[in-house]
PDB file of N, CA and C in Angstrom:
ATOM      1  N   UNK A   1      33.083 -28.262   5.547  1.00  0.00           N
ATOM      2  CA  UNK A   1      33.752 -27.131   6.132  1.00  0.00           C
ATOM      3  C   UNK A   1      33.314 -25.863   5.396  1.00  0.00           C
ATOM      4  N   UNK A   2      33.027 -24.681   6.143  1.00  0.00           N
ATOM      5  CA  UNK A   2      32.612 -23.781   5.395  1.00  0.00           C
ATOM      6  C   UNK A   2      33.670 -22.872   5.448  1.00  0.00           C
ATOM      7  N   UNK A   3      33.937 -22.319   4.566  1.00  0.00           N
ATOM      8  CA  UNK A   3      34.804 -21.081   3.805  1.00  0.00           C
ATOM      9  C   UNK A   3      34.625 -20.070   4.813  1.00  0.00           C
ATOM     10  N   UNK A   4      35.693 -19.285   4.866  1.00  0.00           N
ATOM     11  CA  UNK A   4      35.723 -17.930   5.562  1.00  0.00           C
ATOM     12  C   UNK A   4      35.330 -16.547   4.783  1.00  0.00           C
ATOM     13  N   UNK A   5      34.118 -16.419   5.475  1.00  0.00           N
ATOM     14  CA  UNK A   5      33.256 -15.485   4.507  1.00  0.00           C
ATOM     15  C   UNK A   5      33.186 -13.631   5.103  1.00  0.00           C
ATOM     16  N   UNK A   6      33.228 -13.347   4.233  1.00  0.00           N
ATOM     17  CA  UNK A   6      33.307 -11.521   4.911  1.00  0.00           C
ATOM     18  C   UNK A   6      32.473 -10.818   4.952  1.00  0.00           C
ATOM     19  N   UNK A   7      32.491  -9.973   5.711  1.00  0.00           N
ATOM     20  CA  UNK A   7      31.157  -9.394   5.608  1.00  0.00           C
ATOM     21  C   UNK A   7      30.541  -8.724   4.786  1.00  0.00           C
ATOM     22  N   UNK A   8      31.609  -8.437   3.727  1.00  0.00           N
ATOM     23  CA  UNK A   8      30.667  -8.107   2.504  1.00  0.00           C
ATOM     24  C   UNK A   8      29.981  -9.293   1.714  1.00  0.00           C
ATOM     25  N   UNK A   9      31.014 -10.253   1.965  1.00  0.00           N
ATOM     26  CA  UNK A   9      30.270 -11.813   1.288  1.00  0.00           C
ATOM     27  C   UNK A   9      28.887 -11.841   1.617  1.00  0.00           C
ATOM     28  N   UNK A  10      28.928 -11.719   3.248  1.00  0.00           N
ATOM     29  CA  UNK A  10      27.386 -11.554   3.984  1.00  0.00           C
ATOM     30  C   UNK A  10      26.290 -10.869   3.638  1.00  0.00           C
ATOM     31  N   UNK A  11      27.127  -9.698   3.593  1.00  0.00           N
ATOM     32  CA  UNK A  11      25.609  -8.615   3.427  1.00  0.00           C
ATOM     33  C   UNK A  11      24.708  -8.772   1.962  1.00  0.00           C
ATOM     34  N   UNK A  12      25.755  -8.987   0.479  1.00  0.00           N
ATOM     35  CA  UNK A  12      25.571  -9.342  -0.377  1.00  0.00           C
ATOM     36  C   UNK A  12      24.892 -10.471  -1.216  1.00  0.00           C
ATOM     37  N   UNK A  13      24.992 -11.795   0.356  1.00  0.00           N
ATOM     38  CA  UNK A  13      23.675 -12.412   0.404  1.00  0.00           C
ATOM     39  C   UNK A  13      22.649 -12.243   0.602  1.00  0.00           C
ATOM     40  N   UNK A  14      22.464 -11.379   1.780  1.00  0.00           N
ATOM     41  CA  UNK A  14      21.223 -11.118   2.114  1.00  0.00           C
ATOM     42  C   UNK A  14      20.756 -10.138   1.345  1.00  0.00           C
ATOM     43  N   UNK A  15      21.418  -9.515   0.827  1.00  0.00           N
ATOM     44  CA  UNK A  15      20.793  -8.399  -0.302  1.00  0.00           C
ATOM     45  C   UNK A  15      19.861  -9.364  -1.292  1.00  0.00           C
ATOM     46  N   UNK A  16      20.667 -10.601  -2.071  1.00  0.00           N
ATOM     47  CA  UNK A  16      20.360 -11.280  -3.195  1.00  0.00           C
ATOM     48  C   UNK A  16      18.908 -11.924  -2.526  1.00  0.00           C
ATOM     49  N   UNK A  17      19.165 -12.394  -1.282  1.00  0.00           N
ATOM     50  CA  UNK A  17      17.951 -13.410  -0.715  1.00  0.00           C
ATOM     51  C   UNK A  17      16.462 -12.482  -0.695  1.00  0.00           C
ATOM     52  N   UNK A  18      16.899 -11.287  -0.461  1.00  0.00           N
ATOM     53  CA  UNK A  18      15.800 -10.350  -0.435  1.00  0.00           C
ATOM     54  C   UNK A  18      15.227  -9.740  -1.809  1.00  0.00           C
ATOM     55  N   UNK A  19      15.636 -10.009  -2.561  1.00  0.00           N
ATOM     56  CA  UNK A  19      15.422  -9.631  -3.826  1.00  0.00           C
ATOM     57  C   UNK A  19      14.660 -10.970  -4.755  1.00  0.00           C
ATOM     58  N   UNK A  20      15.431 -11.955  -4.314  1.00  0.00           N
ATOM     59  CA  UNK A  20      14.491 -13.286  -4.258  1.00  0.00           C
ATOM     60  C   UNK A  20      13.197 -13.531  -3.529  1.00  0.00           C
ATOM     61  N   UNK A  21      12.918 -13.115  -2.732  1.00  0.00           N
ATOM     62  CA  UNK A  21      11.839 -12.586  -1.643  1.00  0.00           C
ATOM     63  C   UNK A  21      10.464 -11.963  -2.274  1.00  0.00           C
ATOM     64  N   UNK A  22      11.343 -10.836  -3.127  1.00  0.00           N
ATOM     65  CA  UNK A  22      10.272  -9.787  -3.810  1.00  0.00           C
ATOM     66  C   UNK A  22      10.132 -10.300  -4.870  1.00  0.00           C
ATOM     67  N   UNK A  23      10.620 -11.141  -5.650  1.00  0.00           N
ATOM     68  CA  UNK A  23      10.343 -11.717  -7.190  1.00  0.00           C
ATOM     69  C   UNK A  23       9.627 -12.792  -6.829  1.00  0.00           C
ATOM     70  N   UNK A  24       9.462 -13.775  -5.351  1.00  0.00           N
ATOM     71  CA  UNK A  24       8.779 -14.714  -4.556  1.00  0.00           C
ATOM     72  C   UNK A  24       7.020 -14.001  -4.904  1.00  0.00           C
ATOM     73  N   UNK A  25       7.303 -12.879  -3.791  1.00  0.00           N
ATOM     74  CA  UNK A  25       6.267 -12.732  -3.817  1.00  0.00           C
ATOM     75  C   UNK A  25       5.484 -11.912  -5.167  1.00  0.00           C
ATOM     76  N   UNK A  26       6.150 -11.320  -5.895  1.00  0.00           N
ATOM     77  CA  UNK A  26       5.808 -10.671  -6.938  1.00  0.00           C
ATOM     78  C   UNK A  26       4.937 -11.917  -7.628  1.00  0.00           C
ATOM     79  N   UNK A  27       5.410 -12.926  -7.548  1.00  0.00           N
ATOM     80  CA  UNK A  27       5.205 -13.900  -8.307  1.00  0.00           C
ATOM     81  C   UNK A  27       3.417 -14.359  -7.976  1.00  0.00           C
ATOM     82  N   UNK A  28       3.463 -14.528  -6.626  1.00  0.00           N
ATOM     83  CA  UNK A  28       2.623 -15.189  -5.778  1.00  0.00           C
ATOM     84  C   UNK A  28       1.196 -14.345  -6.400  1.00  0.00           C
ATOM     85  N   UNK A  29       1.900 -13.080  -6.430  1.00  0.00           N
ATOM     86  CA  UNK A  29       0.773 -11.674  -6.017  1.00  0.00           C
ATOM     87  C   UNK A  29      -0.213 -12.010  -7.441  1.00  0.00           C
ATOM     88  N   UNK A  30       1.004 -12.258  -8.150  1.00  0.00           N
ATOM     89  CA  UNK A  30       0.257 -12.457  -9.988  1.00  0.00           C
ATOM     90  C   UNK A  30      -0.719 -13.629  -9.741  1.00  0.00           C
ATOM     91  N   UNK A  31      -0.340 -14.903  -9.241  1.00  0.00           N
ATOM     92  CA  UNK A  31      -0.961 -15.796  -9.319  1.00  0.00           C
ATOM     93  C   UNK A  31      -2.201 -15.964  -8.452  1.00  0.00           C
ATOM     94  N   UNK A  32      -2.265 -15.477  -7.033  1.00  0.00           N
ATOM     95  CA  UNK A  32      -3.013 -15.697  -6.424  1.00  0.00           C
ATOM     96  C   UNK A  32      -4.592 -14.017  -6.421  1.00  0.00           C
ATOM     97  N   UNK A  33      -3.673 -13.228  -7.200  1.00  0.00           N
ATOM     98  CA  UNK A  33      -4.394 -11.722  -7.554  1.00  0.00           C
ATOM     99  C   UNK A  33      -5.107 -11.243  -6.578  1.00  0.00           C
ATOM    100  N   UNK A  34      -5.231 -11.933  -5.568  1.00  0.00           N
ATOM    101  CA  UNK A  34      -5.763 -10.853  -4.290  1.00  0.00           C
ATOM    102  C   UNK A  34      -4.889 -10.432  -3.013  1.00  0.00           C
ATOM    103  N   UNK A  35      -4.425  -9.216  -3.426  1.00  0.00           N
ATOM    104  CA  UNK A  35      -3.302  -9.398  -1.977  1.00  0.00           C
ATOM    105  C   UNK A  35      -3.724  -9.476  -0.707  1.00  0.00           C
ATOM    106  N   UNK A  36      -5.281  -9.521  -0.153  1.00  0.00           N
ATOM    107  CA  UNK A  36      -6.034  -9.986   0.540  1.00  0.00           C
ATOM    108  C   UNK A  36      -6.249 -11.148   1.216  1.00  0.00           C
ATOM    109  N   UNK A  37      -6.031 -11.714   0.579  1.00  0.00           N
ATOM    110  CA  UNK A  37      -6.159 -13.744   0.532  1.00  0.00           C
ATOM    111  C   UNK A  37      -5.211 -13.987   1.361  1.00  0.00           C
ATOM    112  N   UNK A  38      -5.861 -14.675   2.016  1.00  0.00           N
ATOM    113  CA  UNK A  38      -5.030 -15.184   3.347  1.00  0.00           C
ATOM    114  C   UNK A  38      -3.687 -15.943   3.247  1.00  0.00           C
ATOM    115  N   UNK A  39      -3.838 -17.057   2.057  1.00  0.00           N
ATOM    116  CA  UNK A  39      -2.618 -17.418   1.051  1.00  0.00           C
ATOM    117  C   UNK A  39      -1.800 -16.618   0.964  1.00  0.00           C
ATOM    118  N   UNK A  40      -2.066 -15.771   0.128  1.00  0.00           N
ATOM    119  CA  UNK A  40      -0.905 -14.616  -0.199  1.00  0.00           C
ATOM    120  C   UNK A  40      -0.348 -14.045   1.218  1.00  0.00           C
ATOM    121  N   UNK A  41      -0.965 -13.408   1.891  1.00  0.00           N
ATOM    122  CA  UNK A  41      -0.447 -13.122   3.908  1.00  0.00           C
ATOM    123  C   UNK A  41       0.562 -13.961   4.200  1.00  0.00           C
ATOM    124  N   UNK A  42      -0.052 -15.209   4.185  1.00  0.00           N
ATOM    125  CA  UNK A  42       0.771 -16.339   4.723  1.00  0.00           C
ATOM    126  C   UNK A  42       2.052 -16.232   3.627  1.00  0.00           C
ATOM    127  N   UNK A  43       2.091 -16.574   2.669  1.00  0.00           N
ATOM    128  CA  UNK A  43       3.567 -16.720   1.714  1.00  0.00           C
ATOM    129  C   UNK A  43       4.395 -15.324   2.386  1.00  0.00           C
ATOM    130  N   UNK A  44       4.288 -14.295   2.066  1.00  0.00           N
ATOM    131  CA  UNK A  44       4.495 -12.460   2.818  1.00  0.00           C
ATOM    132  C   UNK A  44       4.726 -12.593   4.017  1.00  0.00           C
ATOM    133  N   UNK A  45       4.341 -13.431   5.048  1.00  0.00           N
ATOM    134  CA  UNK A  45       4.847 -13.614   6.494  1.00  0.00           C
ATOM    135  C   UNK A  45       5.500 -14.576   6.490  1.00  0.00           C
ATOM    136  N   UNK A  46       5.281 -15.403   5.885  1.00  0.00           N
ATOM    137  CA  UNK A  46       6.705 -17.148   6.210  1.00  0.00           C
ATOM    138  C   UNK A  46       7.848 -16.579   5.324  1.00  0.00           C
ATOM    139  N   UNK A  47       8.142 -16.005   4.426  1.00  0.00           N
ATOM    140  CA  UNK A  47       9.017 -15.237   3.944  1.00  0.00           C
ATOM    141  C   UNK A  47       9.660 -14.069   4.342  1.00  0.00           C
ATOM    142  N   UNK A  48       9.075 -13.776   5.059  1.00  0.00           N
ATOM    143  CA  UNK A  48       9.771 -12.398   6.244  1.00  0.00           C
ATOM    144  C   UNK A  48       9.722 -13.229   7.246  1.00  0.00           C
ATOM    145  N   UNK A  49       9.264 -13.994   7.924  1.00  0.00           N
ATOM    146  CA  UNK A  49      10.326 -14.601   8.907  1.00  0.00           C
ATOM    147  C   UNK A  49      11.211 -15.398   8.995  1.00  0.00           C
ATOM    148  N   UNK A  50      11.119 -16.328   7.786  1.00  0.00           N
ATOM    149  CA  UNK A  50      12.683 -16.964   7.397  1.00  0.00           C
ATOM    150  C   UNK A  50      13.595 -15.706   7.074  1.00  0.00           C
ATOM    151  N   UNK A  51      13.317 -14.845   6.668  1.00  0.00           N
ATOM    152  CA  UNK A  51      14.771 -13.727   6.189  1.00  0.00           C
ATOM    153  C   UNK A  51      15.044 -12.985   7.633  1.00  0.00           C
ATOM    154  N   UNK A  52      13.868 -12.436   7.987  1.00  0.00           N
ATOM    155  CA  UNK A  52      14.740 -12.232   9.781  1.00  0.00           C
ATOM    156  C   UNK A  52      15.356 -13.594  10.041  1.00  0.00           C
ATOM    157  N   UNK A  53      14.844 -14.896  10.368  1.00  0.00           N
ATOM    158  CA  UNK A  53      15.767 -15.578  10.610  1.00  0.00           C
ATOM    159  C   UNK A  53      17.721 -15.770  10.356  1.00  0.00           C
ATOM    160  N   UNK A  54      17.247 -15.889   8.783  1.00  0.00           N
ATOM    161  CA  UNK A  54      18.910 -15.504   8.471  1.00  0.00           C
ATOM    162  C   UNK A  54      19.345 -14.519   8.797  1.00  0.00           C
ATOM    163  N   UNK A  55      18.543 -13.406   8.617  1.00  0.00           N
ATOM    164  CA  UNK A  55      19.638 -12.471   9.257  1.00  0.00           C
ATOM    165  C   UNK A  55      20.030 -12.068  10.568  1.00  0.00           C
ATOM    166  N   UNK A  56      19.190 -13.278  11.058  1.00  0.00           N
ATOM    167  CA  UNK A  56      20.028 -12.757  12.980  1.00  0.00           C
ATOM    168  C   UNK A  56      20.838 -14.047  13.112  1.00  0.00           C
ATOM    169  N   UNK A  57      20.703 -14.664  12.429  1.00  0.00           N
ATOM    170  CA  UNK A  57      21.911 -15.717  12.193  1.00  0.00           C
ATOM    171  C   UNK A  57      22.811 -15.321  12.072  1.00  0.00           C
ATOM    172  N   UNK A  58      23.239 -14.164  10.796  1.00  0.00           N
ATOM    173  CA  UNK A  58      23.888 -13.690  10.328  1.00  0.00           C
ATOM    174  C   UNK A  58      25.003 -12.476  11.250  1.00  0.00           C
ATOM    175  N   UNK A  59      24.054 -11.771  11.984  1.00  0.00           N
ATOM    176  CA  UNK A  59      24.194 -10.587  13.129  1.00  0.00           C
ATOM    177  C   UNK A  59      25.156 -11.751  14.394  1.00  0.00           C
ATOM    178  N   UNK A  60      24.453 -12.951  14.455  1.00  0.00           N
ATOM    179  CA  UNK A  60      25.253 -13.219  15.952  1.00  0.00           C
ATOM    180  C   UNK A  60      26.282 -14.690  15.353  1.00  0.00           C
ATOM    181  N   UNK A  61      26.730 -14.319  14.148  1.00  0.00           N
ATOM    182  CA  UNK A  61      27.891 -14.583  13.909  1.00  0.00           C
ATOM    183  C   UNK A  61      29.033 -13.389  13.885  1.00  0.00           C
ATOM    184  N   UNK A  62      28.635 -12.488  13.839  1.00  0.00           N
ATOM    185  CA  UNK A  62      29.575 -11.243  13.828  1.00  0.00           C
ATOM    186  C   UNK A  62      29.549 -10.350  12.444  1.00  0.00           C
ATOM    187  N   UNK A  63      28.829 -10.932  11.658  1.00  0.00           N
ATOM    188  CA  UNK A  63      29.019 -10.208  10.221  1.00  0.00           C
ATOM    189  C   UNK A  63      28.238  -9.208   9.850  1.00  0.00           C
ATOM    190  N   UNK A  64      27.335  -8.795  10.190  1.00  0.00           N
ATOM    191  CA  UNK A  64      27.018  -7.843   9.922  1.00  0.00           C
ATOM    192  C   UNK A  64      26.360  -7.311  11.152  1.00  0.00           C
ATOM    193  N   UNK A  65      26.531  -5.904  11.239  1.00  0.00           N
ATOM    194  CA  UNK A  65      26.010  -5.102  12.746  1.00  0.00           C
ATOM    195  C   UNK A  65      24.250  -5.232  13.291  1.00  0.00           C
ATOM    196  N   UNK A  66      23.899  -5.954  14.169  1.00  0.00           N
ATOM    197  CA  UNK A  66      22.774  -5.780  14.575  1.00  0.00           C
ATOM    198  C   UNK A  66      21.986  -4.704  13.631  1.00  0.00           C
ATOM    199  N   UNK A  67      22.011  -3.150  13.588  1.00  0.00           N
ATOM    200  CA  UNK A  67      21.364  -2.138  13.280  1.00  0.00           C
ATOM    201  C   UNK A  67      21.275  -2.431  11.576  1.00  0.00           C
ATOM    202  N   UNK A  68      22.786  -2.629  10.927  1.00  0.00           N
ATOM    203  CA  UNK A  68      22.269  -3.350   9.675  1.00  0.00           C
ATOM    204  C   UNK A  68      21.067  -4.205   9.349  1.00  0.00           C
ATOM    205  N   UNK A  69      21.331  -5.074   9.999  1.00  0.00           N
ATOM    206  CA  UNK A  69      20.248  -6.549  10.025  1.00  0.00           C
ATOM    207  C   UNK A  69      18.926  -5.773   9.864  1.00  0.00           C
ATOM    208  N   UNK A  70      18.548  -5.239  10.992  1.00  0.00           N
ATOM    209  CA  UNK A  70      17.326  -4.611  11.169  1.00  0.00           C
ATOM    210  C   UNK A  70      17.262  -3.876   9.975  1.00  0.00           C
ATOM    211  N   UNK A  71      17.815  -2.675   9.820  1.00  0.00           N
ATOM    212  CA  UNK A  71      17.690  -2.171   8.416  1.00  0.00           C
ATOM    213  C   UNK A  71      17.027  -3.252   7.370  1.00  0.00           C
ATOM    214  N   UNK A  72      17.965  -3.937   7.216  1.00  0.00           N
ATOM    215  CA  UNK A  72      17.419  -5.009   6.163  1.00  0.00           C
ATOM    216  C   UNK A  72      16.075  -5.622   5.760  1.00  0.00           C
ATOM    217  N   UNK A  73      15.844  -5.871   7.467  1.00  0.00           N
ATOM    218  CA  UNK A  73      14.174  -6.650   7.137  1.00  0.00           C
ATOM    219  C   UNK A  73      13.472  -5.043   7.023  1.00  0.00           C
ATOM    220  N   UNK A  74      13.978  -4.023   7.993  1.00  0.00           N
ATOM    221  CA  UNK A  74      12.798  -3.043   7.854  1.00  0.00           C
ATOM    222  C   UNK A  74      12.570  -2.815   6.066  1.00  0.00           C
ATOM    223  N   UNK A  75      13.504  -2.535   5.526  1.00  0.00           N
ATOM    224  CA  UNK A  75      13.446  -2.547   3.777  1.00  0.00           C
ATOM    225  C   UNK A  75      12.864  -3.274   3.227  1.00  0.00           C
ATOM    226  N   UNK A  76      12.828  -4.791   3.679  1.00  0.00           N
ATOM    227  CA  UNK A  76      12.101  -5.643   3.004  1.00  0.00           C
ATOM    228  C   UNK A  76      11.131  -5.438   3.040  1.00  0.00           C
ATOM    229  N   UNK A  77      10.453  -5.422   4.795  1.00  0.00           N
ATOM    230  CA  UNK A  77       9.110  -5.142   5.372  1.00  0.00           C
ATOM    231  C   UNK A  77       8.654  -3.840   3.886  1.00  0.00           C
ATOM    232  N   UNK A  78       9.083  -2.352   4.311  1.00  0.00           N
ATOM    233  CA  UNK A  78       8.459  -1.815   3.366  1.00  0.00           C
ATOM    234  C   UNK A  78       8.670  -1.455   1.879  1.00  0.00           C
ATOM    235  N   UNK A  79       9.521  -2.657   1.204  1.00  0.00           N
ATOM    236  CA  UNK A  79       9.856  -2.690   0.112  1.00  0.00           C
ATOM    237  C   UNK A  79       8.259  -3.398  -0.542  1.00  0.00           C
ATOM    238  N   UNK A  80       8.000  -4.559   0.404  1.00  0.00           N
ATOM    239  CA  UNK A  80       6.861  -5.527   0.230  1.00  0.00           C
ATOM    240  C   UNK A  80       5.605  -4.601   0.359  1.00  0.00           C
ATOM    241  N   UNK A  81       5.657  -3.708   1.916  1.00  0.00           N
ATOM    242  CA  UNK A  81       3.772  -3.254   1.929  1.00  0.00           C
ATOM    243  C   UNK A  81       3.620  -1.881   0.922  1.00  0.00           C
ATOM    244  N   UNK A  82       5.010  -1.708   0.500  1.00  0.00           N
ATOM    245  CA  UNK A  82       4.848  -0.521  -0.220  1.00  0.00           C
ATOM    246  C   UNK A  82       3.910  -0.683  -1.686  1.00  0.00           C
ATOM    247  N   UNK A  83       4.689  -1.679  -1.994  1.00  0.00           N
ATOM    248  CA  UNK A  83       4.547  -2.472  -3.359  1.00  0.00           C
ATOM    249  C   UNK A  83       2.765  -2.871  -3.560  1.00  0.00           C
ATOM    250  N   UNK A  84       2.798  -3.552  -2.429  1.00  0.00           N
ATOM    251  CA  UNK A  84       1.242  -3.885  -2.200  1.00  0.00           C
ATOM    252  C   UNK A  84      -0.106  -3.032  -1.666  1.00  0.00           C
ATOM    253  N   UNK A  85       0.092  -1.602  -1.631  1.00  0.00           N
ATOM    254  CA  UNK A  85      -0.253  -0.491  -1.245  1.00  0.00           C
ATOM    255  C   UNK A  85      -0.680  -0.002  -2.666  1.00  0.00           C
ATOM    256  N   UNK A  86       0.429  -0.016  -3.239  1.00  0.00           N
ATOM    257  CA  UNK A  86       0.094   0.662  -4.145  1.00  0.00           C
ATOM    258  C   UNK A  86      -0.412  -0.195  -5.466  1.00  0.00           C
ATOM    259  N   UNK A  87      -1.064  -0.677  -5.329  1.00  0.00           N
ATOM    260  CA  UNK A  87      -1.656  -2.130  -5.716  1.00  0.00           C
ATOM    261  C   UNK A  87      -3.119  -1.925  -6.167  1.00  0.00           C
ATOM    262  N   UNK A  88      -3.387  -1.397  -4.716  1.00  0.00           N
ATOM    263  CA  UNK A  88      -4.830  -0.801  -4.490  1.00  0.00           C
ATOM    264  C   UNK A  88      -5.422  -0.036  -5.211  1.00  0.00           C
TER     265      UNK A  88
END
């Protein structure tokens, strides 16, 4: 049975999951050193689409507003190409 969770419970996950995301890939970026490499793409896209996933999970349970959600990945999105931009 799952607990009755609020929407700050919510959003506060997905904050944490996304931050896990960027230390994911931070990680990857060190190891694999070409942010080029198709490897690295792939980890950066299966990781942004599992987190959109949760978070429209999240949206059509009621907890957090559609426009949030979006917010969210858009941040991630350029939390990630920002990071890797400036790389270059």
């Amino acid at each position: 049975m799952i607990n009755n969770i609020s929407k700050e419970d919510a959003m506060a996950i997905l904050k944490e999951d996304a931050v896990k995301i960027k230390n994911l890939v931070n990680k990857q970026r060190d190891t694999l050193c070409l942010l080029s490499c198709p490897a690295f793409e792939e980890v950066v896209d299966t990781q942004l689409f599992g987190f959109s996933r949760e978070v429209n999970f999240v949206v059509r349970c009621a907890l957090i507003e559609e426009k949030a959600g979006k917010k969210l990945i858009e941040d991630l999105e350029s939390d990630l190409n920002g990071h890797f931009h400036a790389e270059f």
